[in-house]
Protein backbone atom coordinates (compact mmCIF):
# COMPACT_ATOMS: atom_id res chain seq x y z
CA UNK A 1 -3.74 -66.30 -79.42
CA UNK A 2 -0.64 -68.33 -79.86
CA UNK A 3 0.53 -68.17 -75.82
CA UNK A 4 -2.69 -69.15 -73.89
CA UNK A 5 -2.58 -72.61 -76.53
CA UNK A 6 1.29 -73.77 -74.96
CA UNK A 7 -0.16 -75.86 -72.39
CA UNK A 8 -2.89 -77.54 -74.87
CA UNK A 9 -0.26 -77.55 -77.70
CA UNK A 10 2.28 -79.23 -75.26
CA UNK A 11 0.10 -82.02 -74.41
CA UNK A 12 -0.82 -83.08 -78.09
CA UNK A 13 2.57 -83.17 -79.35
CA UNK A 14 5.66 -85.16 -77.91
CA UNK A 15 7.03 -81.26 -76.58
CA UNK A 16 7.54 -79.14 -73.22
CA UNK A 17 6.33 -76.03 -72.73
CA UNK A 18 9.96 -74.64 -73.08
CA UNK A 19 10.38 -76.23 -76.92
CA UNK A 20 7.29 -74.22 -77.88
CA UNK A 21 8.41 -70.92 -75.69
CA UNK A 22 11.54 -71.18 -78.61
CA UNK A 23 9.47 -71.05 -81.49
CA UNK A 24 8.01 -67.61 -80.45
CA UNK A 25 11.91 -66.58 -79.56
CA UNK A 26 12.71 -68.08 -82.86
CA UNK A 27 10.01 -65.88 -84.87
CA UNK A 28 11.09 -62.61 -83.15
CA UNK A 29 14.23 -63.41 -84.33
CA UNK A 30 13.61 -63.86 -87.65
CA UNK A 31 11.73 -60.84 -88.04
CA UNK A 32 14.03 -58.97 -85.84
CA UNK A 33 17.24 -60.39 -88.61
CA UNK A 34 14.68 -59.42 -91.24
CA UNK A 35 14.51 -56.04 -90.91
CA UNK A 36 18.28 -55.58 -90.39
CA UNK A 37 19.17 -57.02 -93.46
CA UNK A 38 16.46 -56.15 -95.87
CA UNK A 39 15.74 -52.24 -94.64
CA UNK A 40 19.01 -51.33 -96.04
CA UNK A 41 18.87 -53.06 -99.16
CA UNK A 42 15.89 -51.72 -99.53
CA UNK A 43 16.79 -47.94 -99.24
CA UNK A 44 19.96 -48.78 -101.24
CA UNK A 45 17.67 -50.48 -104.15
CA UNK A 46 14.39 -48.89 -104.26
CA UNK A 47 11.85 -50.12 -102.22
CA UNK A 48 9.86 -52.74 -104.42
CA UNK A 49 13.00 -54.97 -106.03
CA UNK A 50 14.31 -56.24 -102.36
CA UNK A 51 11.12 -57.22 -101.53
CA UNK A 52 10.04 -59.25 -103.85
């Protein structure tokens, strides 16, 4: 749902279509940082403490 909106979503806001392709780089990023960080505290600490 979010990909076939970049070309609308480009021409209502001041953007190119490359600025928005980084926000979706920038998400699986995040996630991908995520998971590294907080699946090992999370073994380490139970499972319900780290995530909250």
């Amino acid at each position: 749902m979010y990909l076939p909106g970049f070309p609308a979503t480009a021409r209502e806001l001041p953007t190119h279509a490359s600025g928005l392709q980084l926000t979706g780089t920038a998400f699986l990023f995040g996630q991908a940082v995520g998971q590294l960080a907080l699946g090992p505290l999370s073994e380490r600490y139970e499972r319900r403490k780290p995530i909250l």
